[in-house]
PDB file of N, CA and C in Angstrom:
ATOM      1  N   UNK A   1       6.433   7.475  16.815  1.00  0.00           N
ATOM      2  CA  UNK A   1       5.266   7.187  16.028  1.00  0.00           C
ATOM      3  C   UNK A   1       4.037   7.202  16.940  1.00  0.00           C
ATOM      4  N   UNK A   2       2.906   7.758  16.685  1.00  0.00           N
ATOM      5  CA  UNK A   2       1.710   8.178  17.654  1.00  0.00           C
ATOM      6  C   UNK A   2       0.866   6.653  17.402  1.00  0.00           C
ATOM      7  N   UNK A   3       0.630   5.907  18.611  1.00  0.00           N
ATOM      8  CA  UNK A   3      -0.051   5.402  18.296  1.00  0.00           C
ATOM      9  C   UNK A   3      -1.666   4.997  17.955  1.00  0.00           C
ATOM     10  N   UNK A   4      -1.698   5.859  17.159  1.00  0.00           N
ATOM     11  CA  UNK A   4      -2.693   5.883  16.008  1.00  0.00           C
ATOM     12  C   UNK A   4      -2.747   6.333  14.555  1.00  0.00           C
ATOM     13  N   UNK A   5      -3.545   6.034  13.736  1.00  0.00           N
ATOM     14  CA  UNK A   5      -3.378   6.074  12.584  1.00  0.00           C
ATOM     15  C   UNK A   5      -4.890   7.080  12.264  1.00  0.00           C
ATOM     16  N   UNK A   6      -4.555   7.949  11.387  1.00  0.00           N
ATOM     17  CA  UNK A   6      -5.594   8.592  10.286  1.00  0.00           C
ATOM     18  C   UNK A   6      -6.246   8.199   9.223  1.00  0.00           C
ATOM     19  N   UNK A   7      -6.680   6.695   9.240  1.00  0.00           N
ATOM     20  CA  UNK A   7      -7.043   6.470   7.350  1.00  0.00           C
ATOM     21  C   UNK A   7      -8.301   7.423   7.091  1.00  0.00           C
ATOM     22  N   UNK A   8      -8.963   8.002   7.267  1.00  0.00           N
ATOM     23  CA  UNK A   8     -10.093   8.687   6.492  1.00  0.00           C
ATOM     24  C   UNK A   8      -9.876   9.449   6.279  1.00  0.00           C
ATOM     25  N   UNK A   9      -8.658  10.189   6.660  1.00  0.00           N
ATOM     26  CA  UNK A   9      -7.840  11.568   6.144  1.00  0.00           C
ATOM     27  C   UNK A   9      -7.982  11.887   4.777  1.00  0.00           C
ATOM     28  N   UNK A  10      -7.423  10.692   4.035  1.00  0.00           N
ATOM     29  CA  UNK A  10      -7.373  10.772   2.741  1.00  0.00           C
ATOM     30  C   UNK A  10      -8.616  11.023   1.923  1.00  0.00           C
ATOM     31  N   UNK A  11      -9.222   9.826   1.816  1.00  0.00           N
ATOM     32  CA  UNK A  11     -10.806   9.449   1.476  1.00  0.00           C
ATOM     33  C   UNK A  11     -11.627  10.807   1.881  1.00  0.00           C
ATOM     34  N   UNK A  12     -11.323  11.311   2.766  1.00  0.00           N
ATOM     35  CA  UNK A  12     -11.814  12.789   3.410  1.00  0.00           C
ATOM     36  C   UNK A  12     -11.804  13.675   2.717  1.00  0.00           C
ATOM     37  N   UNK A  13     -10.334  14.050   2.162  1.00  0.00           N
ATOM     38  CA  UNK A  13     -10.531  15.058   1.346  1.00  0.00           C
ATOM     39  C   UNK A  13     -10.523  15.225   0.497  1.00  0.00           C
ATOM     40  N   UNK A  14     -10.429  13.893  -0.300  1.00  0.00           N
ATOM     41  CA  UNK A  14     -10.664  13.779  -1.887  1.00  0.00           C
ATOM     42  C   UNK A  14     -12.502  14.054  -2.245  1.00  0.00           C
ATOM     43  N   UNK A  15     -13.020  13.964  -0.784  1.00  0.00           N
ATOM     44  CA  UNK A  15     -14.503  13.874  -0.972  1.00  0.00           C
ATOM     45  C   UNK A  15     -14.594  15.631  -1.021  1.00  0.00           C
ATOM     46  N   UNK A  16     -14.132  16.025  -0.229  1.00  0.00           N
ATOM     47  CA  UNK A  16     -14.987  17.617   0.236  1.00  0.00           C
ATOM     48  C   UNK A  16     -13.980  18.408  -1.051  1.00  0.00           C
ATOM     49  N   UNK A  17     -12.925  17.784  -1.624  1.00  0.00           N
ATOM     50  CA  UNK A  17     -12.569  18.174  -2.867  1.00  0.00           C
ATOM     51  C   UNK A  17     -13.560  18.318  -4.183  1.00  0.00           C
ATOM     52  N   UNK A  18     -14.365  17.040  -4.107  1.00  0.00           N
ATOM     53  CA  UNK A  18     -15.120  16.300  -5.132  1.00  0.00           C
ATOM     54  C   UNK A  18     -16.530  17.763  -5.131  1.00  0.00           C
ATOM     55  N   UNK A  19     -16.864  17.427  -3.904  1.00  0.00           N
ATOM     56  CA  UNK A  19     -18.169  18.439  -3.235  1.00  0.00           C
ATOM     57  C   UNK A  19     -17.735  19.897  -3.746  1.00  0.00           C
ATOM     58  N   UNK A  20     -16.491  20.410  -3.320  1.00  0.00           N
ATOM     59  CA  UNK A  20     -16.181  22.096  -3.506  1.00  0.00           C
ATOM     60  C   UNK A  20     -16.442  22.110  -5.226  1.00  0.00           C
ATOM     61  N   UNK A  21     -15.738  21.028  -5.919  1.00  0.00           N
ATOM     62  CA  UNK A  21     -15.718  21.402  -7.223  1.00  0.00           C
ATOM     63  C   UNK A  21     -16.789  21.475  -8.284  1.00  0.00           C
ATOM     64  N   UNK A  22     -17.708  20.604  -7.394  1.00  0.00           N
ATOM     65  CA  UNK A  22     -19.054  20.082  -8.110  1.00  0.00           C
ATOM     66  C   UNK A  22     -20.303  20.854  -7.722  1.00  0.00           C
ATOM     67  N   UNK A  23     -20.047  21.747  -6.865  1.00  0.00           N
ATOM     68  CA  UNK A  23     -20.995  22.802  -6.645  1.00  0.00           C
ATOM     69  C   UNK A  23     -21.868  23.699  -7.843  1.00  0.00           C
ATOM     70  N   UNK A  24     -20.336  23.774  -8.730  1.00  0.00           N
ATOM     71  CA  UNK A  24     -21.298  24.289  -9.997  1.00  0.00           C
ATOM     72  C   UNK A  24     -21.875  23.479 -11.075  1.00  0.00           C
ATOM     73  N   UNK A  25     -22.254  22.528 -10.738  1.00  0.00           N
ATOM     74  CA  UNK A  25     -23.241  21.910 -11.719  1.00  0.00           C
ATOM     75  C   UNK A  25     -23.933  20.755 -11.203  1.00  0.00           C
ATOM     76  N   UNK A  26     -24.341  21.373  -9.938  1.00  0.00           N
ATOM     77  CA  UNK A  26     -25.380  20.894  -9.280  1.00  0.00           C
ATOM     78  C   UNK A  26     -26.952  20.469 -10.270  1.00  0.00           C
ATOM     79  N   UNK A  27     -27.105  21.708 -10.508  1.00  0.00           N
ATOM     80  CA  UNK A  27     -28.375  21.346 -11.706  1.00  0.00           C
ATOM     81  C   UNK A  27     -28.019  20.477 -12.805  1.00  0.00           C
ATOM     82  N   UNK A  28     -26.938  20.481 -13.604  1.00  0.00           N
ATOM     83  CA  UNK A  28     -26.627  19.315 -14.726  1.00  0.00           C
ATOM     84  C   UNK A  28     -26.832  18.339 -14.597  1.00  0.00           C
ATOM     85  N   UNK A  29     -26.970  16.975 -15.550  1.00  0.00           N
ATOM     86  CA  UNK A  29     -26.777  15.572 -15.947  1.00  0.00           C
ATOM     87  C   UNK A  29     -25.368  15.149 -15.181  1.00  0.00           C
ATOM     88  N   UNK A  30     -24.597  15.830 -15.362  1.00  0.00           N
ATOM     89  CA  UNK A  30     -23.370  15.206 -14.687  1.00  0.00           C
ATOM     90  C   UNK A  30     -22.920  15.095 -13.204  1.00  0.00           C
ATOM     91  N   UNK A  31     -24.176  16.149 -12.729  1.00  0.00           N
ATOM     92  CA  UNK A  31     -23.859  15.791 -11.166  1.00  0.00           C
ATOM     93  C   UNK A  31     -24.289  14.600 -10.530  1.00  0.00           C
ATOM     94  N   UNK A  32     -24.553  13.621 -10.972  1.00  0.00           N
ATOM     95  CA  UNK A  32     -24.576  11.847 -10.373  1.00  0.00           C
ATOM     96  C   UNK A  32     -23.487  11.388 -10.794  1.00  0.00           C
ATOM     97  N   UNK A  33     -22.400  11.829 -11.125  1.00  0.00           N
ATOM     98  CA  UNK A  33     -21.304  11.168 -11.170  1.00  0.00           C
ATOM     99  C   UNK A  33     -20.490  11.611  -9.960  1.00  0.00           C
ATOM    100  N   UNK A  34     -20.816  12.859  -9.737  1.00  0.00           N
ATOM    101  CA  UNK A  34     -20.335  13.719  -8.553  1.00  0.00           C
ATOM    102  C   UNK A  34     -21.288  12.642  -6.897  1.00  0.00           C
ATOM    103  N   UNK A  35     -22.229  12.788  -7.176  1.00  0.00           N
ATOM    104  CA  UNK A  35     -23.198  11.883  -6.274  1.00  0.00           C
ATOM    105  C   UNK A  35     -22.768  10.798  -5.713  1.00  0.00           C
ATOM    106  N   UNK A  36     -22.264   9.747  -7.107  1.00  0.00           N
ATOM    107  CA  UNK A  36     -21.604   8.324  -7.182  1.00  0.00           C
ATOM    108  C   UNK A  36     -20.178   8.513  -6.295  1.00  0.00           C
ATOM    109  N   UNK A  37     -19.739   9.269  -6.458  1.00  0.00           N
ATOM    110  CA  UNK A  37     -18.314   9.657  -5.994  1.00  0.00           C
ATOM    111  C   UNK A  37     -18.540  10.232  -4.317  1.00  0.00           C
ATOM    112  N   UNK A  38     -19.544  10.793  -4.229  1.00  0.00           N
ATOM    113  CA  UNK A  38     -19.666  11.198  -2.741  1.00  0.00           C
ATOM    114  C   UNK A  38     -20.168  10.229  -1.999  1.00  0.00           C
ATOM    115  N   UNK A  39     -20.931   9.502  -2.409  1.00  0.00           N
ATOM    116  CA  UNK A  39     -21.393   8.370  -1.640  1.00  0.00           C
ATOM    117  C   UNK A  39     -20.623   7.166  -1.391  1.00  0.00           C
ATOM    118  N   UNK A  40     -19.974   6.813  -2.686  1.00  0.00           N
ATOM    119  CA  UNK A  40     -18.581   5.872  -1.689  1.00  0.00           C
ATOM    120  C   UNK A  40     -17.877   6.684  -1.159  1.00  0.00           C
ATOM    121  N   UNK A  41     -17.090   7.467  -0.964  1.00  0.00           N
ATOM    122  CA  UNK A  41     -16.341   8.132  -0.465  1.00  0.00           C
ATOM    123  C   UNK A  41     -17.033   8.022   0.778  1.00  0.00           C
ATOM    124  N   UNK A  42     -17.843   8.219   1.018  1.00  0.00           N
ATOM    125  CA  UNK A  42     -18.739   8.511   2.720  1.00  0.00           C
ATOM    126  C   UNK A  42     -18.534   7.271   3.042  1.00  0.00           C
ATOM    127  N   UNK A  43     -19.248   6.075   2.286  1.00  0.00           N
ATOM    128  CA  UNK A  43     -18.804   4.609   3.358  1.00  0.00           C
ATOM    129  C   UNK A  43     -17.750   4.090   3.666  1.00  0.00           C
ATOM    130  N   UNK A  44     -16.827   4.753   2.468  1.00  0.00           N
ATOM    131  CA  UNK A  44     -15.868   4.597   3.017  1.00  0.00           C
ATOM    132  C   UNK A  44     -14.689   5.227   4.175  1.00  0.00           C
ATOM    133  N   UNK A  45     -15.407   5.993   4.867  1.00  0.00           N
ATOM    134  CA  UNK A  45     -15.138   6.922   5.436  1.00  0.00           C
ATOM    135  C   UNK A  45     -15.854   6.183   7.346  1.00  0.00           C
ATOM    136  N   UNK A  46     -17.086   6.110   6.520  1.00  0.00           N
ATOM    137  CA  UNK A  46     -17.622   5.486   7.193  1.00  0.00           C
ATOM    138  C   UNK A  46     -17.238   4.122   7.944  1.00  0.00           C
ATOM    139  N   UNK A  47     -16.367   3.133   7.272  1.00  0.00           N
ATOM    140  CA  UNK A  47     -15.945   2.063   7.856  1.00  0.00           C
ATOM    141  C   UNK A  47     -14.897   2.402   8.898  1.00  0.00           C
ATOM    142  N   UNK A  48     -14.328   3.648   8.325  1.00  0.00           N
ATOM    143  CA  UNK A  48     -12.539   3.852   9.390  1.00  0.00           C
ATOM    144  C   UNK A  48     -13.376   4.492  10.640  1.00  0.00           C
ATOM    145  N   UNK A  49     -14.656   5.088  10.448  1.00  0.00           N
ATOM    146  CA  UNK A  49     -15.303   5.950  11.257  1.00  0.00           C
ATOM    147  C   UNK A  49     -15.960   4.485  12.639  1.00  0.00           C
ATOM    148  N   UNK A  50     -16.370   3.350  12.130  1.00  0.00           N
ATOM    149  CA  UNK A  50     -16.631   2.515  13.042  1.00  0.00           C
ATOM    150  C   UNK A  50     -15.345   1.531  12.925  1.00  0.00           C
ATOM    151  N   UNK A  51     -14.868   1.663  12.971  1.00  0.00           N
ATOM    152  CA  UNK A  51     -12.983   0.464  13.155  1.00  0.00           C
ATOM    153  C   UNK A  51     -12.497   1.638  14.339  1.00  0.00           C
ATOM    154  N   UNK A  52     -12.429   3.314  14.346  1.00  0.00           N
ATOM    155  CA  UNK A  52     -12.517   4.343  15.386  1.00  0.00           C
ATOM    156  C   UNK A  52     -13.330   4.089  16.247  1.00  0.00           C
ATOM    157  N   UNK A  53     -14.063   3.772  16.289  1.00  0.00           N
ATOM    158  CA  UNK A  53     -14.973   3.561  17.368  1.00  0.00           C
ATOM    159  C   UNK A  53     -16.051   5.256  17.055  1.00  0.00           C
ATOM    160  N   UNK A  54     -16.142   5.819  16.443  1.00  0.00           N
ATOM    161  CA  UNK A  54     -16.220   7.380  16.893  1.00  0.00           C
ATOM    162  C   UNK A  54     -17.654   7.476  15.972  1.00  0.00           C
ATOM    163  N   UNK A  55     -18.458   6.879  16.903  1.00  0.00           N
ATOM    164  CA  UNK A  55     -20.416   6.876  16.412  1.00  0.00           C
ATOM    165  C   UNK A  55     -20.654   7.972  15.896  1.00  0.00           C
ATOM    166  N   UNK A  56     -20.552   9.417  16.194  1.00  0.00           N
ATOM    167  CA  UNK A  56     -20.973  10.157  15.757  1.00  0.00           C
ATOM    168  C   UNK A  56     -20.659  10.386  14.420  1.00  0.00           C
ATOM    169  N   UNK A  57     -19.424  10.459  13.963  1.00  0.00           N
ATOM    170  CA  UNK A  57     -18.702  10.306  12.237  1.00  0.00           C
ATOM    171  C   UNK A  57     -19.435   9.197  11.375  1.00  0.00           C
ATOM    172  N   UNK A  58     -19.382   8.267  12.103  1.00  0.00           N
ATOM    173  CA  UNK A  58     -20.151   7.462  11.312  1.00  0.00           C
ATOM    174  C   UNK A  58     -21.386   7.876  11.138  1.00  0.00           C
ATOM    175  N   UNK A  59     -22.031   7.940  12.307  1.00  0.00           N
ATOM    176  CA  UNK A  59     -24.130   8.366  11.934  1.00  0.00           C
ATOM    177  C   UNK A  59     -23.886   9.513  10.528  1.00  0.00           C
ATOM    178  N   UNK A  60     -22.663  10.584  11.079  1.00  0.00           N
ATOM    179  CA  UNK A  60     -22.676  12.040   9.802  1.00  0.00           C
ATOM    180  C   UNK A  60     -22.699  11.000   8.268  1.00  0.00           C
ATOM    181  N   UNK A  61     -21.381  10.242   8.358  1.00  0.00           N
ATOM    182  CA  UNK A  61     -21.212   9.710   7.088  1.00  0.00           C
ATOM    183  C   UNK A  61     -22.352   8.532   6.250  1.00  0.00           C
ATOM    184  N   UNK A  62     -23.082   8.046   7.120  1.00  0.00           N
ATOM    185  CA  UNK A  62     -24.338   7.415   6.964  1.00  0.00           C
ATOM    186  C   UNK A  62     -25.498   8.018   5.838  1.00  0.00           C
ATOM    187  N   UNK A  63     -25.550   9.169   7.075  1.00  0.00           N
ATOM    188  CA  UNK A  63     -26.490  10.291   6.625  1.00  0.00           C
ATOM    189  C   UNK A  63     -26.526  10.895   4.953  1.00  0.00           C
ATOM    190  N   UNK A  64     -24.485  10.976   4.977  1.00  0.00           N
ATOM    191  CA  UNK A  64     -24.145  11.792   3.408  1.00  0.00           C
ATOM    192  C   UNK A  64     -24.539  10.523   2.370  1.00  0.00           C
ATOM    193  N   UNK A  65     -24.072   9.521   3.277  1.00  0.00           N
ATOM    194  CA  UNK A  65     -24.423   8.393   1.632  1.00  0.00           C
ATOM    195  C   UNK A  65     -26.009   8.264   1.406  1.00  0.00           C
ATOM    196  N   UNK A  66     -26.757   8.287   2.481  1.00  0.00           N
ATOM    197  CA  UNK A  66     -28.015   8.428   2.207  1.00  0.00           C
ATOM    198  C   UNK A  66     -28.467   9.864   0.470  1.00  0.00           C
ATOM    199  N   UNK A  67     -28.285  10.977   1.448  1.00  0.00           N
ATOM    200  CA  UNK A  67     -28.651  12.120   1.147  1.00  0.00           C
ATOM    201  C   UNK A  67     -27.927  12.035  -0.265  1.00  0.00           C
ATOM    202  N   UNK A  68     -26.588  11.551  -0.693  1.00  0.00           N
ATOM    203  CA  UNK A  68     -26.288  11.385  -2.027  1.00  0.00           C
ATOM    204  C   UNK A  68     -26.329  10.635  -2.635  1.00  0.00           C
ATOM    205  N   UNK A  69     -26.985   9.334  -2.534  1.00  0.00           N
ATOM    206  CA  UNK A  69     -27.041   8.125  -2.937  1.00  0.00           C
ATOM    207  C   UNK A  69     -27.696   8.258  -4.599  1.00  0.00           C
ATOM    208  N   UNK A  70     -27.091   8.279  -5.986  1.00  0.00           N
ATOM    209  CA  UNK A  70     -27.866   8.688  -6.995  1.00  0.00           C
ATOM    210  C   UNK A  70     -28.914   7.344  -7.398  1.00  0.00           C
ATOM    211  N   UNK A  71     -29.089   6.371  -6.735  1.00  0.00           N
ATOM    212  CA  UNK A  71     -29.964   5.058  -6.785  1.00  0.00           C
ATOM    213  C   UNK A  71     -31.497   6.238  -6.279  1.00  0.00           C
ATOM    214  N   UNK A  72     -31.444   5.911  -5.300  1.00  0.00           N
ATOM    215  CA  UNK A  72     -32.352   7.044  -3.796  1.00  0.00           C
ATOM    216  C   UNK A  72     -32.615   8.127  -4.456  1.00  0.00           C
ATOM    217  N   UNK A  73     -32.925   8.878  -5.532  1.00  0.00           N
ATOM    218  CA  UNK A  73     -32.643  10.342  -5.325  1.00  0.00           C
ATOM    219  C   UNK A  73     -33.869  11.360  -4.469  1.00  0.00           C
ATOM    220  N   UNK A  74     -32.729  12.014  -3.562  1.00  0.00           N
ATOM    221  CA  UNK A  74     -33.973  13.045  -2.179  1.00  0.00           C
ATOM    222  C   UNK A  74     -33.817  14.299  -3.232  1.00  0.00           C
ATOM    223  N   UNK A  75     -35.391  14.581  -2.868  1.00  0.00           N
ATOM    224  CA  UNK A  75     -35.897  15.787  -3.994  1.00  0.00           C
ATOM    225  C   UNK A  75     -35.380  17.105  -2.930  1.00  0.00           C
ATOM    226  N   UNK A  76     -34.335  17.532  -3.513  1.00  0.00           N
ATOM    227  CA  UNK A  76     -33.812  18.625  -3.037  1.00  0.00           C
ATOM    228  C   UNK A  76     -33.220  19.717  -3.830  1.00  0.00           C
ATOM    229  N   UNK A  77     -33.570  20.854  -3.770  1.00  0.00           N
ATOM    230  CA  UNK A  77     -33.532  22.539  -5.125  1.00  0.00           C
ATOM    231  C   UNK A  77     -32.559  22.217  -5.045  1.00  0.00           C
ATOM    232  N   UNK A  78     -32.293  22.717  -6.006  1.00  0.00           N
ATOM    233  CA  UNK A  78     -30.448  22.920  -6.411  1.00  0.00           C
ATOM    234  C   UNK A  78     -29.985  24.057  -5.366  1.00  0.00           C
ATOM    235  N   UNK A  79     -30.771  25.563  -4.782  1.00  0.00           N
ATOM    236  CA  UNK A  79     -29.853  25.989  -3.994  1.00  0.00           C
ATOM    237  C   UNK A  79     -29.950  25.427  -2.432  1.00  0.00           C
ATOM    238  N   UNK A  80     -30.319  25.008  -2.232  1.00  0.00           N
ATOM    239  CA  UNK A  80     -30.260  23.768  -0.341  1.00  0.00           C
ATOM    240  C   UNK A  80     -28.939  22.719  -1.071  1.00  0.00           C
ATOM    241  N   UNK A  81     -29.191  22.482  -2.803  1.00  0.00           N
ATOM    242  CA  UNK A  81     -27.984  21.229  -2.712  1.00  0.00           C
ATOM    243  C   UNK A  81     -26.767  21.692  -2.387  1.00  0.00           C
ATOM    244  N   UNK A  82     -26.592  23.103  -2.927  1.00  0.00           N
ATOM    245  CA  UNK A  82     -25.093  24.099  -3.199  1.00  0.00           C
ATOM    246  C   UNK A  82     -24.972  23.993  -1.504  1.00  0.00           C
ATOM    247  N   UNK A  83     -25.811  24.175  -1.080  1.00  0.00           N
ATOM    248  CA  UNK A  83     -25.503  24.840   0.262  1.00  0.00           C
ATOM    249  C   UNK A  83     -25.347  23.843   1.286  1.00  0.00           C
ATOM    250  N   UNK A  84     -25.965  22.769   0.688  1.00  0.00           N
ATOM    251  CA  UNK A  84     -25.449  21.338   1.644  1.00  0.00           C
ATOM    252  C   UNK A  84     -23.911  20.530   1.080  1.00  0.00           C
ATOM    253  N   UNK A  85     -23.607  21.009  -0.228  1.00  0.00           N
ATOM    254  CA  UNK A  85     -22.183  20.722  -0.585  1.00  0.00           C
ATOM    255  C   UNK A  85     -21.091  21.257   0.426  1.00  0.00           C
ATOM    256  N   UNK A  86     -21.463  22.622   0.630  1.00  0.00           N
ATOM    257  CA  UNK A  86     -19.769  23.100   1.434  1.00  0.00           C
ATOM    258  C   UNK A  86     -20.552  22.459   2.508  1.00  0.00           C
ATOM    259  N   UNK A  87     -21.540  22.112   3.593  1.00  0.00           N
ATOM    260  CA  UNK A  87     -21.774  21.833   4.539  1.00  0.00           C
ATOM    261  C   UNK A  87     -21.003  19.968   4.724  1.00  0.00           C
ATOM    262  N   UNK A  88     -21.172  20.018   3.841  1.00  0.00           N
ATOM    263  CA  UNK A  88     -20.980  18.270   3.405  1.00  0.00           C
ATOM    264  C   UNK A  88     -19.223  18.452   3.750  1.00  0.00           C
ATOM    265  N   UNK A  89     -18.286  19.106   2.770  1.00  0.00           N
ATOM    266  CA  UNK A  89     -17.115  18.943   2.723  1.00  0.00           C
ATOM    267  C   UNK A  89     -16.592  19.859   3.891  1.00  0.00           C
ATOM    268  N   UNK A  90     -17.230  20.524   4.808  1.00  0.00           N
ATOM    269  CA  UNK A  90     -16.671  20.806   6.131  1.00  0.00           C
ATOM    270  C   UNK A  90     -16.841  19.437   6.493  1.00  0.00           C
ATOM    271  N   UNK A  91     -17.989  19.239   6.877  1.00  0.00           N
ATOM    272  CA  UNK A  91     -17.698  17.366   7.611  1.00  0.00           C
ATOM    273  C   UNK A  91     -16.877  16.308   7.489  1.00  0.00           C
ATOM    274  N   UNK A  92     -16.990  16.288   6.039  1.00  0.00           N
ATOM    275  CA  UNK A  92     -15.453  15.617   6.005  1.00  0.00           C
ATOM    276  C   UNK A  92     -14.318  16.046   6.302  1.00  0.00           C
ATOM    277  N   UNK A  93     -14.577  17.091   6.071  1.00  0.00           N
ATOM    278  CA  UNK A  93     -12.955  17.167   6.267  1.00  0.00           C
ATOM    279  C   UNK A  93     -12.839  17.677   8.181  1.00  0.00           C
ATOM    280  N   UNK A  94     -13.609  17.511   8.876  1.00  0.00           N
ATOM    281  CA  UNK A  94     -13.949  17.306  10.215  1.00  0.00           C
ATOM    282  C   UNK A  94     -13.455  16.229  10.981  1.00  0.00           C
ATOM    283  N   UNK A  95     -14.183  15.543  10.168  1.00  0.00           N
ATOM    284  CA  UNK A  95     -14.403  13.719  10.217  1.00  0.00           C
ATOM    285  C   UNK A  95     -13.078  13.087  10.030  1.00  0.00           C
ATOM    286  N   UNK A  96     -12.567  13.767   9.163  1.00  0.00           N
ATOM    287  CA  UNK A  96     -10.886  13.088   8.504  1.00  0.00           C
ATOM    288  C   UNK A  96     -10.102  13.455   9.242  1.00  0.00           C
ATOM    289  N   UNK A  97     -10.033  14.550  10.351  1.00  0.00           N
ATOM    290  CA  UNK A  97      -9.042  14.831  11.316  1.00  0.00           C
ATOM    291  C   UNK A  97      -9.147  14.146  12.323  1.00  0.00           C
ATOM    292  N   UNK A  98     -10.907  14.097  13.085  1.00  0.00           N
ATOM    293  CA  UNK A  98     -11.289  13.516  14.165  1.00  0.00           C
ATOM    294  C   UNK A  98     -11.090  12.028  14.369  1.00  0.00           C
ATOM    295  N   UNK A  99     -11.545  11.133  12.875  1.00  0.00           N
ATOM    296  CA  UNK A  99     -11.484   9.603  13.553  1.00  0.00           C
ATOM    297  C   UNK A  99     -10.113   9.177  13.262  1.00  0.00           C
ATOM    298  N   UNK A 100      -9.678   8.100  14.710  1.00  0.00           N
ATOM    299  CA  UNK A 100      -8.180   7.666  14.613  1.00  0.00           C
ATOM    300  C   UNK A 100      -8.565   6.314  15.126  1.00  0.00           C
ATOM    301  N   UNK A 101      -7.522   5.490  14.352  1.00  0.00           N
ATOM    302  CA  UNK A 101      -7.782   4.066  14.499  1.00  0.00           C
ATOM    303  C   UNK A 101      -6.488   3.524  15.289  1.00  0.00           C
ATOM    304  N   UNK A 102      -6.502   3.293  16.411  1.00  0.00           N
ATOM    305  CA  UNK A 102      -5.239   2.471  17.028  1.00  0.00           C
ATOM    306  C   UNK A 102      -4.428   1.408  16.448  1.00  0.00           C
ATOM    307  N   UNK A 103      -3.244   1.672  16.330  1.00  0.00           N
ATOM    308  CA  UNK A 103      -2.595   0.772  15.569  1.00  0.00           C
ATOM    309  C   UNK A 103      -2.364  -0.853  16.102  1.00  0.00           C
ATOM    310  N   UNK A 104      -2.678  -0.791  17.203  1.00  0.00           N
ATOM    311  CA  UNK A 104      -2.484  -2.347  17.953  1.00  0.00           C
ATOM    312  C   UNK A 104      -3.555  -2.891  17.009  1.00  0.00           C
ATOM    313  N   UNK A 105      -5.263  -2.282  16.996  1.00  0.00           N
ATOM    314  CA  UNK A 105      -6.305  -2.800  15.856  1.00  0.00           C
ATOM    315  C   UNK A 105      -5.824  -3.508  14.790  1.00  0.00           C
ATOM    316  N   UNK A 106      -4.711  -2.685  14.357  1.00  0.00           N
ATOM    317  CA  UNK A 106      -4.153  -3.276  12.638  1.00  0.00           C
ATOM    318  C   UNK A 106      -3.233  -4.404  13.000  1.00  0.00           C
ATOM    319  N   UNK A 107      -2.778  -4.210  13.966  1.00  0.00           N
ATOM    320  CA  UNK A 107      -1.472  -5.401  14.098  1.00  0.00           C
ATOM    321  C   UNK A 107      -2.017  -6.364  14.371  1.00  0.00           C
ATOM    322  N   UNK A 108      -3.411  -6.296  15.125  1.00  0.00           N
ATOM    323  CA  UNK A 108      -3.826  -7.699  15.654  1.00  0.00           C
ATOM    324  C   UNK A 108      -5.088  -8.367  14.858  1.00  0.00           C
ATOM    325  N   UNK A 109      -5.425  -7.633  13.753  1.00  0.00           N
ATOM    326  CA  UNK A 109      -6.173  -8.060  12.736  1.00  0.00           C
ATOM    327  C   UNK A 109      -5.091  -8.523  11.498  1.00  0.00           C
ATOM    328  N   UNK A 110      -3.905  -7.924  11.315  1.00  0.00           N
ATOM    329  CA  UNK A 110      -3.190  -8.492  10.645  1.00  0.00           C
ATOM    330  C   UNK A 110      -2.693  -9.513  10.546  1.00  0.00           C
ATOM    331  N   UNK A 111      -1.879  -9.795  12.026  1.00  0.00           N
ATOM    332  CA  UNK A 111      -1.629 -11.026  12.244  1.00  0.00           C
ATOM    333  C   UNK A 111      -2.812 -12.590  12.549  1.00  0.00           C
ATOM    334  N   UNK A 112      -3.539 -12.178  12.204  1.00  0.00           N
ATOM    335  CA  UNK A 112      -4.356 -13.580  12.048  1.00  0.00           C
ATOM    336  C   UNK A 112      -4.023 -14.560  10.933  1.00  0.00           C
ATOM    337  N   UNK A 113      -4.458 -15.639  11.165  1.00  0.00           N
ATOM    338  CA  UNK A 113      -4.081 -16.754   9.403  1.00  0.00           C
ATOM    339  C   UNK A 113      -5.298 -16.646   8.980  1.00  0.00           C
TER     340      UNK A 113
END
C-alpha cells in the first residue's frame, strides 16, 4: 500500500466531467447550476489540495471557485467561457493526479478523542 492517498481524484473528475459536458450551454439559464457544481467541487478539491501541502493546486482551485462562483458573477463572453471550461477540466484533472495526502495525516487526525 503506497503511503499516500489520492482524495481529489474523485471530486476531480466529476468536476472536469461537469465542465466537458456543460460547455454547450454556456450561454443558457442553466449554466449556474453547472457554475454551482464547479465551484464546490473546486473547494473541495481545494481542501485535499492544502491537507497535501501542494500551494500551487490550491491557489489553481481558489482561482476556479472564484471565476465560477454564480453569487460573484465575472463578466466573461461565452466564447473565453467555452474556452476556459476545457482549460478548467485539464486542471483538474491535473490537480487530481498531482495532490497526495500522507496517510500517517489520516491516522493521526483520526485517532484523536
Amino acid at each position: 500500500m503506497p503511503p499516500f492517498t489520492r482524495p481529489a481524484l474523485a471530486p476531480s473528475l466529476i468536476a472536469a466531467i461537469v465542465l466537458l459536458a456543460c460547455v454547450a450551454i454556456v450561454d443558457s439559464s442553466g449554466f449556474v447550476f453547472a457554475r454551482w457544481g464547479v465551484t464546490v467541487l473546486s473547494l473541495i478539491v481545494l481542501v485535499f489540495a492544502v491537507r497535501g501541502r501542494t500551494w500551487w493546486a490550491a491557489l489553481l482551485m481558489a482561482a476556479i471557485a472564484v471565476c465560477w462562483n454564480p453569487l460573484a458573477v465575472v463578466p466573461i463572453p461565452g466564447e473565453v467561457w467555452a474556452a476556459l471550461q476545457l482549460v478548467a477540466a485539464a486542471l483538474f484533472i491535473v490537480v487530481g493526479i498531482v495532490v497526495k495526502v500522507p496517510r500517517e495525516a489520516e491516522a493521526s487526525s483520526a485517532s484523536r478523542p
